[in-house]
Every structure is written in C-alpha cells, then in structure tokens.
PDB file of N, CA and C in Angstrom:
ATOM      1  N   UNK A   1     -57.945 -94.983 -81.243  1.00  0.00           N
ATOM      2  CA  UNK A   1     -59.359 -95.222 -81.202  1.00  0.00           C
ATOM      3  C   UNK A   1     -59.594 -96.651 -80.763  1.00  0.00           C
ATOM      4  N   UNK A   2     -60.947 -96.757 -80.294  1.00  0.00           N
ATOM      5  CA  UNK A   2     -60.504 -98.116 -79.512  1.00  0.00           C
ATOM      6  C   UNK A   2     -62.297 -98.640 -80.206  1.00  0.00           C
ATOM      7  N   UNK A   3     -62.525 -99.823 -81.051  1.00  0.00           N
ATOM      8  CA  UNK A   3     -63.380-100.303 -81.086  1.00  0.00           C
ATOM      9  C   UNK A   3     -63.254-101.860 -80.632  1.00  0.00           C
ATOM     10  N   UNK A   4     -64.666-101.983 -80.117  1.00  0.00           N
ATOM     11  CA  UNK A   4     -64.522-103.687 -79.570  1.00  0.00           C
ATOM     12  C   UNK A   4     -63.794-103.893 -79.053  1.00  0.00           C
ATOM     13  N   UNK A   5     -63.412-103.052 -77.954  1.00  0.00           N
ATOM     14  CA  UNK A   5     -61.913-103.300 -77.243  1.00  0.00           C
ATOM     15  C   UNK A   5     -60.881-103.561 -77.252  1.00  0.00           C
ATOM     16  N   UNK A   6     -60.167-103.377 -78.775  1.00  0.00           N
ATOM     17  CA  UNK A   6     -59.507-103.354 -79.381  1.00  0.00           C
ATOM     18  C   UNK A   6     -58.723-101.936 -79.884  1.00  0.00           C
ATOM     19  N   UNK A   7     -57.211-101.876 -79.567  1.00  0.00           N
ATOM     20  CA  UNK A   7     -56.796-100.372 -80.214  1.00  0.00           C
ATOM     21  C   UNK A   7     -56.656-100.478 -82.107  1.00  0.00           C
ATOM     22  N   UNK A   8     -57.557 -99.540 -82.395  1.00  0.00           N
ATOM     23  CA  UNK A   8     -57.206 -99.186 -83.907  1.00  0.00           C
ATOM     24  C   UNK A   8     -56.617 -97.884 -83.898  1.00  0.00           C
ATOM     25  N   UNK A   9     -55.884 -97.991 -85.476  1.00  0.00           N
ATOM     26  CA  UNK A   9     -55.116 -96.698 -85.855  1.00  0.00           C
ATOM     27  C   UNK A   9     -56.693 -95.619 -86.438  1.00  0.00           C
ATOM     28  N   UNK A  10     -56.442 -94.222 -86.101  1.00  0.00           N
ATOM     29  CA  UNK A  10     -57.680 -93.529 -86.656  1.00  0.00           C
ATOM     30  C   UNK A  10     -57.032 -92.960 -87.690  1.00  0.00           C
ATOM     31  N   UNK A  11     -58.227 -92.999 -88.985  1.00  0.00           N
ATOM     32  CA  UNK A  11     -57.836 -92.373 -90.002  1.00  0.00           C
ATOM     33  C   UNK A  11     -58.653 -91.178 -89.772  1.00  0.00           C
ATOM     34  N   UNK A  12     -59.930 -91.014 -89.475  1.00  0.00           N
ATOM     35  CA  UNK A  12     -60.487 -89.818 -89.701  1.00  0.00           C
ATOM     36  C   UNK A  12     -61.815 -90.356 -90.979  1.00  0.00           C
ATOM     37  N   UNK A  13     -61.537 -91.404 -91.467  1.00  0.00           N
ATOM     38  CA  UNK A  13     -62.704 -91.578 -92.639  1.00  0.00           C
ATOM     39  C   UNK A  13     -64.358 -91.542 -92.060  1.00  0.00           C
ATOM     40  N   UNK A  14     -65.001 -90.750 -92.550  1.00  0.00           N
ATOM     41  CA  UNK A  14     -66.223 -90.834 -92.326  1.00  0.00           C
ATOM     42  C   UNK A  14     -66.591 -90.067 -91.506  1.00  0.00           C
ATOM     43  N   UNK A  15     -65.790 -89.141 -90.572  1.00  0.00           N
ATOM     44  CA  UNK A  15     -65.868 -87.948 -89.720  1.00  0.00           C
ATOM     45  C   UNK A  15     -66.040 -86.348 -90.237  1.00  0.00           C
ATOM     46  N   UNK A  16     -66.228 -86.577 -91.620  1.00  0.00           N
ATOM     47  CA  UNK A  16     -66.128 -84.993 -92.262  1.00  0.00           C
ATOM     48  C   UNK A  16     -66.918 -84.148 -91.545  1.00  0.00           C
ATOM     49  N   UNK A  17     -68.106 -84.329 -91.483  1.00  0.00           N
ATOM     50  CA  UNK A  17     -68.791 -83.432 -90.770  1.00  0.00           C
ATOM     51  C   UNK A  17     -68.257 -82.883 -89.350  1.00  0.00           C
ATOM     52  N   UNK A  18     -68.539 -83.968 -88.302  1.00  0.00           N
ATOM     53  CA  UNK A  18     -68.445 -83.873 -87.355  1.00  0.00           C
ATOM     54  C   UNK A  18     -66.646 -83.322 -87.117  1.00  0.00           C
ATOM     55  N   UNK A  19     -65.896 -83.377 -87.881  1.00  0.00           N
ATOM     56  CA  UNK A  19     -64.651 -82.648 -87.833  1.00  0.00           C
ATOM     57  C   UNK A  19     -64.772 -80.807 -88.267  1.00  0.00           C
ATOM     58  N   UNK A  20     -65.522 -81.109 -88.998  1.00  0.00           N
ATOM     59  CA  UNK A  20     -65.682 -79.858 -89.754  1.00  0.00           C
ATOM     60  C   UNK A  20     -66.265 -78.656 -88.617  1.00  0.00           C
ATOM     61  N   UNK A  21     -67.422 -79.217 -87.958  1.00  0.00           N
ATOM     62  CA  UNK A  21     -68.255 -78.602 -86.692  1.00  0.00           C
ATOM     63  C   UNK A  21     -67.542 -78.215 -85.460  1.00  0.00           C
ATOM     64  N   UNK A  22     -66.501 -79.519 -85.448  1.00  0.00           N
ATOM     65  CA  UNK A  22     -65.852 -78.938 -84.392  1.00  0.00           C
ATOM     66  C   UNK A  22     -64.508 -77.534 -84.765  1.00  0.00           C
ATOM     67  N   UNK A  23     -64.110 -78.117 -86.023  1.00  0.00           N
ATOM     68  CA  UNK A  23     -62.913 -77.441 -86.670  1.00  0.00           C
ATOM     69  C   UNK A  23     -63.889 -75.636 -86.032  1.00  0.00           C
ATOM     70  N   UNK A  24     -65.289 -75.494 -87.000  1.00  0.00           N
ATOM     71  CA  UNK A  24     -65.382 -73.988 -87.230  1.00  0.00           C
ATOM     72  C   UNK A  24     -66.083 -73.778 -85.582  1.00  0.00           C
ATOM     73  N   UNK A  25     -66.371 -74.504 -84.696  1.00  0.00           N
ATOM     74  CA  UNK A  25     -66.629 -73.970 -83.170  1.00  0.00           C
ATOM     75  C   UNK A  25     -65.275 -73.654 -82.576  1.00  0.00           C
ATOM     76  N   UNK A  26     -64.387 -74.465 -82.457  1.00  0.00           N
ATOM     77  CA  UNK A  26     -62.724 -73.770 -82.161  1.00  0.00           C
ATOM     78  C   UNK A  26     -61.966 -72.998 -83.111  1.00  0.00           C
ATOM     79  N   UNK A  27     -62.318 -72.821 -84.414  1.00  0.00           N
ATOM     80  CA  UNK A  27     -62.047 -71.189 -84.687  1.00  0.00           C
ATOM     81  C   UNK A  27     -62.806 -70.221 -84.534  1.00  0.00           C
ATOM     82  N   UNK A  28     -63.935 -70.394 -84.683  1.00  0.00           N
ATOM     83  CA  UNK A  28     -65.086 -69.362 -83.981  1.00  0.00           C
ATOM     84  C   UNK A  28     -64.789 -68.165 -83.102  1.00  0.00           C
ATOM     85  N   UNK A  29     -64.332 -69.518 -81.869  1.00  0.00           N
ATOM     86  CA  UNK A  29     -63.756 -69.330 -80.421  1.00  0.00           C
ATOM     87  C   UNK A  29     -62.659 -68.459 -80.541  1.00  0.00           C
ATOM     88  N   UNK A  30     -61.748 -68.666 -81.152  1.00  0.00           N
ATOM     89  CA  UNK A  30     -60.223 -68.351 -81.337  1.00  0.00           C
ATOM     90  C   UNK A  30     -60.640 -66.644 -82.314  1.00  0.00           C
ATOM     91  N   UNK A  31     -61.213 -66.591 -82.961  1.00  0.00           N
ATOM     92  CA  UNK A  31     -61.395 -65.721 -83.785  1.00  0.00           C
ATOM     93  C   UNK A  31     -62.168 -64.793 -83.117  1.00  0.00           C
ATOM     94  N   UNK A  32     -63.302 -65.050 -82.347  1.00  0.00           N
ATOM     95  CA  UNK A  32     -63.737 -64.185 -81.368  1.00  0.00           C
ATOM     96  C   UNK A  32     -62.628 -63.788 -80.091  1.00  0.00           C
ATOM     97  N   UNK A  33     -61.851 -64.086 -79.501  1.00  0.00           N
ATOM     98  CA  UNK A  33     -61.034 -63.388 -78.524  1.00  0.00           C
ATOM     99  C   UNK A  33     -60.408 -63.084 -79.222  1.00  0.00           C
ATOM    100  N   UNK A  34     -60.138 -62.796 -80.594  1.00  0.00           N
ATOM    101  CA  UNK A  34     -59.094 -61.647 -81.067  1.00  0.00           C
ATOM    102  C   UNK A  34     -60.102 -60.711 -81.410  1.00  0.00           C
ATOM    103  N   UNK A  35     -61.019 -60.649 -81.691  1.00  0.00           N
ATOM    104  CA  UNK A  35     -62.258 -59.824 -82.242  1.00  0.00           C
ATOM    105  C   UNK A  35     -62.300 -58.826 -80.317  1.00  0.00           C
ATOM    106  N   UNK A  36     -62.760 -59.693 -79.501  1.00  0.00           N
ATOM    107  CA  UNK A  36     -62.538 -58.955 -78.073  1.00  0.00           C
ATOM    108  C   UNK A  36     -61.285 -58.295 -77.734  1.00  0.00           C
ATOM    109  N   UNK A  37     -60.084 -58.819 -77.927  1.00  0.00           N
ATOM    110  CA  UNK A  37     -58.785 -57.866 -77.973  1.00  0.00           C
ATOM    111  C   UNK A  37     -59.227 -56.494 -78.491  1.00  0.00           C
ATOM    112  N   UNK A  38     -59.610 -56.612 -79.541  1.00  0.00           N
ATOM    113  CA  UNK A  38     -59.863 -55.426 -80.586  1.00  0.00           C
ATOM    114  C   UNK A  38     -60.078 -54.057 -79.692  1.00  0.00           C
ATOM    115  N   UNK A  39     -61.347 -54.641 -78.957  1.00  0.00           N
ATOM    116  CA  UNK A  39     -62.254 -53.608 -77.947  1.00  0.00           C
ATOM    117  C   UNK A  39     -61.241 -53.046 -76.774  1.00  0.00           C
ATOM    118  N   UNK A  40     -60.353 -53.929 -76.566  1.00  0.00           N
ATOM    119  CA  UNK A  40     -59.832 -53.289 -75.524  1.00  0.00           C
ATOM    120  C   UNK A  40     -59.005 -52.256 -75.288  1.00  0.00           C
ATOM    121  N   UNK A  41     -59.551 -50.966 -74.328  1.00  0.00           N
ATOM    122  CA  UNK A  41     -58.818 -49.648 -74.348  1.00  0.00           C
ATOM    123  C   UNK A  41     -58.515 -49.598 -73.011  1.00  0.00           C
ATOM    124  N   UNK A  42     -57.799 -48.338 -72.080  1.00  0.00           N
ATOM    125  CA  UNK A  42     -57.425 -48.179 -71.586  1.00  0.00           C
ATOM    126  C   UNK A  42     -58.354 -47.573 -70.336  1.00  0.00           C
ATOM    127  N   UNK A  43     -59.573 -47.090 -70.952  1.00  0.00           N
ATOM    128  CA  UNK A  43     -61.094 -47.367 -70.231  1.00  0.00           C
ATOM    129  C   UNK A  43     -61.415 -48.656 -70.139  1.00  0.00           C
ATOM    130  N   UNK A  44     -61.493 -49.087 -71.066  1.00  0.00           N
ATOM    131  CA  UNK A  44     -62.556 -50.357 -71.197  1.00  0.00           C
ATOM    132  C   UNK A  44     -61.591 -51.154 -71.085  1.00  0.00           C
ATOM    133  N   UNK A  45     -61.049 -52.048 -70.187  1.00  0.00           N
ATOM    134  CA  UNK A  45     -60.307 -53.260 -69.682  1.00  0.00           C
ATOM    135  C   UNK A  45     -61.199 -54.696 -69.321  1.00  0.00           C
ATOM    136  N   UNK A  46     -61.857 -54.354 -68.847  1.00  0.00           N
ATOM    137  CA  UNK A  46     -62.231 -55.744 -67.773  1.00  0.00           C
ATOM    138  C   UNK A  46     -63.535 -56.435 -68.820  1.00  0.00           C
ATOM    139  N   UNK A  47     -64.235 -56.171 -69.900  1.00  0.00           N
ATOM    140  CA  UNK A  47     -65.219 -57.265 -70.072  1.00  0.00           C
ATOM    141  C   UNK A  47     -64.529 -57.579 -71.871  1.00  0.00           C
ATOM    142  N   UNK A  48     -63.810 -56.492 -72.147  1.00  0.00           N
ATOM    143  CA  UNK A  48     -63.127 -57.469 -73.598  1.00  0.00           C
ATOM    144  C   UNK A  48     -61.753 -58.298 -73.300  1.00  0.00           C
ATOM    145  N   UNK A  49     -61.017 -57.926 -71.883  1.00  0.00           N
ATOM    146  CA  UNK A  49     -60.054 -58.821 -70.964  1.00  0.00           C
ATOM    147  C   UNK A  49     -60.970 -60.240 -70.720  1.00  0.00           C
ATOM    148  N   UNK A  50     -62.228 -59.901 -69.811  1.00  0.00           N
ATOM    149  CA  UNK A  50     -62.583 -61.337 -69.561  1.00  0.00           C
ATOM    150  C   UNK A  50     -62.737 -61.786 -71.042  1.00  0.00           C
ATOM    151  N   UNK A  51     -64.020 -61.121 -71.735  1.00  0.00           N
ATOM    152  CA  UNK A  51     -64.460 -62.077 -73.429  1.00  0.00           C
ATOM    153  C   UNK A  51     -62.934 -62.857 -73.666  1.00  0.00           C
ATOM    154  N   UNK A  52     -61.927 -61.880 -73.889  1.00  0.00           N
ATOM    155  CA  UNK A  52     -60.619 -62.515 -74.762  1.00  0.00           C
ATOM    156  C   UNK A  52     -60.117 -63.765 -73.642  1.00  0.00           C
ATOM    157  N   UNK A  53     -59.986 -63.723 -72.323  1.00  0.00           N
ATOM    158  CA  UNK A  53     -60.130 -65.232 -71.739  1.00  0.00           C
ATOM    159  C   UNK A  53     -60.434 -66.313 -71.736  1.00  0.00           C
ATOM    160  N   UNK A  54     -62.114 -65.891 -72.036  1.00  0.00           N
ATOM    161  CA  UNK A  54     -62.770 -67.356 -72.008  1.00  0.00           C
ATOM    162  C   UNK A  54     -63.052 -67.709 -73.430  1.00  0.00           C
ATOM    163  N   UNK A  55     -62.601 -66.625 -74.690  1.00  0.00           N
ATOM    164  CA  UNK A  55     -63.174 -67.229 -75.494  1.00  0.00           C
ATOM    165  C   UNK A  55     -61.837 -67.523 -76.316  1.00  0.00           C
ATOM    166  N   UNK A  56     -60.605 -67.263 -75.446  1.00  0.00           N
ATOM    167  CA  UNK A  56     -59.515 -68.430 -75.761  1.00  0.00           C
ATOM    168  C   UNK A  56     -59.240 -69.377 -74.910  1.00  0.00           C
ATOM    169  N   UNK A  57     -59.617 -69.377 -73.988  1.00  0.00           N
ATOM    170  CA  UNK A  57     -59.577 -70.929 -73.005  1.00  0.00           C
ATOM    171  C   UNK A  57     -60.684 -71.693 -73.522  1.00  0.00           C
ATOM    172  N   UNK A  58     -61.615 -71.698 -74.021  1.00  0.00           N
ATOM    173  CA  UNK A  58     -62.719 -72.512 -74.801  1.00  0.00           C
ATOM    174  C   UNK A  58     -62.000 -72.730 -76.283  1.00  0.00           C
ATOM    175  N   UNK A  59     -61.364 -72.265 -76.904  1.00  0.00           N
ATOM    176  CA  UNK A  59     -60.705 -72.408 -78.124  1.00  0.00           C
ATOM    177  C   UNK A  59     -59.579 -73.587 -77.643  1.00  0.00           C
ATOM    178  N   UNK A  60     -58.700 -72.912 -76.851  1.00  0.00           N
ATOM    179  CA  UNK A  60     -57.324 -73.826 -76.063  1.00  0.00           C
ATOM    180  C   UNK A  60     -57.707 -75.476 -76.156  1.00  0.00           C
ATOM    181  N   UNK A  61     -58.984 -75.796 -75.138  1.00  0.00           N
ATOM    182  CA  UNK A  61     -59.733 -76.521 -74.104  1.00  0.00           C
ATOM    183  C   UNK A  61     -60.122 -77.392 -75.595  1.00  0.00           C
ATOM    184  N   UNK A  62     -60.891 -76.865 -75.923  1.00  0.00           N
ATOM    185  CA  UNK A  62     -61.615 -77.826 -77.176  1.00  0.00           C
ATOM    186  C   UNK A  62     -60.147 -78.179 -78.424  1.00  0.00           C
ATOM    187  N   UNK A  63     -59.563 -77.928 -78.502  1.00  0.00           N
ATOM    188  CA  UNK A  63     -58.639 -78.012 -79.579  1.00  0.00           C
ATOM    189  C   UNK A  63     -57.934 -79.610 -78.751  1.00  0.00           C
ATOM    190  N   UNK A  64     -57.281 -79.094 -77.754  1.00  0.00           N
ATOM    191  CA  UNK A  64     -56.324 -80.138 -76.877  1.00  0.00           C
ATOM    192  C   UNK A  64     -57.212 -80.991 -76.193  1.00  0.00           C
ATOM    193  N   UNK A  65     -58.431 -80.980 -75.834  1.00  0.00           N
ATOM    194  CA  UNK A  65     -58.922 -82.518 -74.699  1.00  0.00           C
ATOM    195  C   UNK A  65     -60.332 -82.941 -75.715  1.00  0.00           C
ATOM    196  N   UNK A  66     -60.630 -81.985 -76.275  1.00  0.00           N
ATOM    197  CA  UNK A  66     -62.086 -82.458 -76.676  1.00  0.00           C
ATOM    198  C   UNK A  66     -61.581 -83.072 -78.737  1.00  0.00           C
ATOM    199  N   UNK A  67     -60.934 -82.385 -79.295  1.00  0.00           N
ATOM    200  CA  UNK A  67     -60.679 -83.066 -80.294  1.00  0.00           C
ATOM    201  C   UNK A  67     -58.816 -83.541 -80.604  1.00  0.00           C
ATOM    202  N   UNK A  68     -58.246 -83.665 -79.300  1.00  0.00           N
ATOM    203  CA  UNK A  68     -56.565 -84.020 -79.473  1.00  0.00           C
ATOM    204  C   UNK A  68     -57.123 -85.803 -79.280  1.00  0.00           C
ATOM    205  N   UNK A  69     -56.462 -86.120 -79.121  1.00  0.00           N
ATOM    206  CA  UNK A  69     -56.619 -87.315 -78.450  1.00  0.00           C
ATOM    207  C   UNK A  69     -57.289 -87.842 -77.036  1.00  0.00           C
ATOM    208  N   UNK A  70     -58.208 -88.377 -77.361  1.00  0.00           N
ATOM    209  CA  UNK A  70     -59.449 -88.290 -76.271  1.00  0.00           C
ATOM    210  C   UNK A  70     -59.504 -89.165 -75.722  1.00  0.00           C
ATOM    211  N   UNK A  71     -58.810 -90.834 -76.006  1.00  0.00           N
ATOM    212  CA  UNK A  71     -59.153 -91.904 -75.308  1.00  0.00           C
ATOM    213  C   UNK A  71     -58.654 -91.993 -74.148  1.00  0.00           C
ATOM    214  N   UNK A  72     -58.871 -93.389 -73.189  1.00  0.00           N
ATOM    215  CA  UNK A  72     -58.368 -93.239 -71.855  1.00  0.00           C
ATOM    216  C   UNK A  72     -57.361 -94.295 -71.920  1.00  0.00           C
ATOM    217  N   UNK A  73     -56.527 -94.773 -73.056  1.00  0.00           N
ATOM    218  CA  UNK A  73     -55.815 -95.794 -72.438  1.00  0.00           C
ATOM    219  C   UNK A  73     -54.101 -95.529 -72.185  1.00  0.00           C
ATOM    220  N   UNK A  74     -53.542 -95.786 -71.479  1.00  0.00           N
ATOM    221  CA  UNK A  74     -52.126 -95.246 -71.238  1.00  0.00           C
ATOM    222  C   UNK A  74     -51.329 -95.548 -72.230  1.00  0.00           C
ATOM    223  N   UNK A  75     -50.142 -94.736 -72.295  1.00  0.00           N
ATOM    224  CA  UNK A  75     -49.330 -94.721 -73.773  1.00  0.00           C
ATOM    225  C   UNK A  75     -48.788 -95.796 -73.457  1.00  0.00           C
ATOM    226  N   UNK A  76     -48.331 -96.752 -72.638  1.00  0.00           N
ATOM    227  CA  UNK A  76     -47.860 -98.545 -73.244  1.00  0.00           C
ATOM    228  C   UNK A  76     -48.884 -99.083 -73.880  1.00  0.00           C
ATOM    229  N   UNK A  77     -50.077 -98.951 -73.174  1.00  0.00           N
ATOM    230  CA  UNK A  77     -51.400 -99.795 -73.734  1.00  0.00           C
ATOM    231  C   UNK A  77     -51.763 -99.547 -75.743  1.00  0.00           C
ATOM    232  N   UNK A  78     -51.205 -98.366 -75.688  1.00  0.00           N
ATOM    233  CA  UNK A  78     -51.211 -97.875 -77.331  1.00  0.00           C
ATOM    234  C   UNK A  78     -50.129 -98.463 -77.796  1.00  0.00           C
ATOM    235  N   UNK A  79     -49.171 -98.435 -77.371  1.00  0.00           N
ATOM    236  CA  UNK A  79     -47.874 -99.218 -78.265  1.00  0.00           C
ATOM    237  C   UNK A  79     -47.999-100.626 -77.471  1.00  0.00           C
ATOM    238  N   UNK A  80     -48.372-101.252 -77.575  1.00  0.00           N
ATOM    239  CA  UNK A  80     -47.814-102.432 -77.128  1.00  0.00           C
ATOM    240  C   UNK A  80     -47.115-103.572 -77.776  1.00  0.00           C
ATOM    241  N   UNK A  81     -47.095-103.688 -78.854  1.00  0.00           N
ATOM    242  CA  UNK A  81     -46.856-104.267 -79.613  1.00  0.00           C
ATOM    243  C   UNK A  81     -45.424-103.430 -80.032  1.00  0.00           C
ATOM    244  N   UNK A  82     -45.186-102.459 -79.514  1.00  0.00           N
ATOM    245  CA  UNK A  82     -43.591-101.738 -80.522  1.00  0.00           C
ATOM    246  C   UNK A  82     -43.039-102.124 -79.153  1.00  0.00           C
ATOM    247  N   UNK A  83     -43.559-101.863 -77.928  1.00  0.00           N
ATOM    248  CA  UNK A  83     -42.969-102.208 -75.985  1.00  0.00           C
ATOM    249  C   UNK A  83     -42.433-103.724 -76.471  1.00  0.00           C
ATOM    250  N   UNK A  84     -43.299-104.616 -77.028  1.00  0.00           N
ATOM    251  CA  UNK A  84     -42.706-105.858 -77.411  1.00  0.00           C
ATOM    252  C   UNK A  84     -41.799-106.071 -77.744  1.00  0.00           C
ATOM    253  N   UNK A  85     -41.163-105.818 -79.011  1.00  0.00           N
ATOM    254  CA  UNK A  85     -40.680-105.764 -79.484  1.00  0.00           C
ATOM    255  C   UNK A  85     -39.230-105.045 -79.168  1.00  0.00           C
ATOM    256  N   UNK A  86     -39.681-103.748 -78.491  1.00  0.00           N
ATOM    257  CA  UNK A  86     -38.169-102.990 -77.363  1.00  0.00           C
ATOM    258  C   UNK A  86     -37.952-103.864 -76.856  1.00  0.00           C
ATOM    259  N   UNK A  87     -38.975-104.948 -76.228  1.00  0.00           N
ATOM    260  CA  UNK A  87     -38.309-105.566 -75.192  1.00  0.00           C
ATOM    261  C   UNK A  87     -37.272-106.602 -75.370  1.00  0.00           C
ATOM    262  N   UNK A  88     -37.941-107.214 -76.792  1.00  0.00           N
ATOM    263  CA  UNK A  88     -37.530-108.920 -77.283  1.00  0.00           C
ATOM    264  C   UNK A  88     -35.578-108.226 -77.699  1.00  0.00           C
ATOM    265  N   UNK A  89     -35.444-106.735 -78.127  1.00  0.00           N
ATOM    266  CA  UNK A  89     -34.407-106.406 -78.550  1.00  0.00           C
ATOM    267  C   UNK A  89     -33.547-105.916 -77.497  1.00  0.00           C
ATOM    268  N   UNK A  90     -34.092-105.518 -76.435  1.00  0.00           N
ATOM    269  CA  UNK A  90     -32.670-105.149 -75.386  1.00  0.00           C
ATOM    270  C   UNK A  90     -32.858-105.914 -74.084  1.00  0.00           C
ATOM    271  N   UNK A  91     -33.425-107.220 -74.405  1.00  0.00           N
ATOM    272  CA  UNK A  91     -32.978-108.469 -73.296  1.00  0.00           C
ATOM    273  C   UNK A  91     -31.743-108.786 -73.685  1.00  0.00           C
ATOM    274  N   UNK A  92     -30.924-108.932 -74.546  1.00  0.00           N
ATOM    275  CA  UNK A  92     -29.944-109.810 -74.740  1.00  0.00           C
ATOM    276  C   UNK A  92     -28.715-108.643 -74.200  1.00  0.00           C
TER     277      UNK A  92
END
C-alpha cells in the first residue's frame, strides 16, 4: 500500500466493510456459475455455458486484480530495502 508516497505494509485495519462487500460480490459471482452449471443439459447448453463463464470470469477477475494486490509499483520498488541488503551481502 502506498501512502504519501511512501510503501507501507497493509494490515487490512479499518477495511471491514469494504472487504466484506467485496468478499460477498466475488462469492456471489462464484456461487452463481455453479448455480448456472446446475441448468445445464444436453438441450440447454449455450446460455447456462455462457452464465457459468462470465459469472466465473467476474469471480476469477475480481478476486486476482481488483482485490489481490492492486498497486502499481514493481516488485524491487516493494522490497527495497531487503534488494539492499542482498546486495551489501553478495558484493564481497
């Protein structure tokens, strides 16, 4: 997490809600394309096939980019201080 342009470690304090909202919209998601699996027969293919698609690529999607780790800074820029330290130890 990056405040004041600065990298901090995230704990999560003070996010209950807004964790919580996202937590039950990506199971929602996830719980509805198994709910669409359900429907699907050997007639009926193509709109509980698409439902179970998009309403696990919206589950997938939100789990990994929208609440994984979201910032933009490159993984040295996050460690930099441990890169230091690799470094100060295998110059010699």
């Amino acid at each position: 997490m990056i405040s004041n342009g600065k990298v901090k470690a995230y704990s999560g304090q003070g996010n209950l809600l807004g964790s919580l909202i996202a937590f039950l919209i990506t199971f929602g998601a996830l719980v509805g394309s198994i709910v669409a699996v359900s429907f699907w027969t050997f007639e009926n293919v193509w709109l509980p096939g698409l439902a179970f698609l998009a309403l696990y690529g919206v589950a997938f999607f939100l789990a990994k980019e929208v609440m994984g780790r979201s910032d933009t800074l490159e993984q040295q820029d996050l460690h930099r201080e441990h890169a230091q330290i690799d470094a100060a130890t295998t110059s010699h």
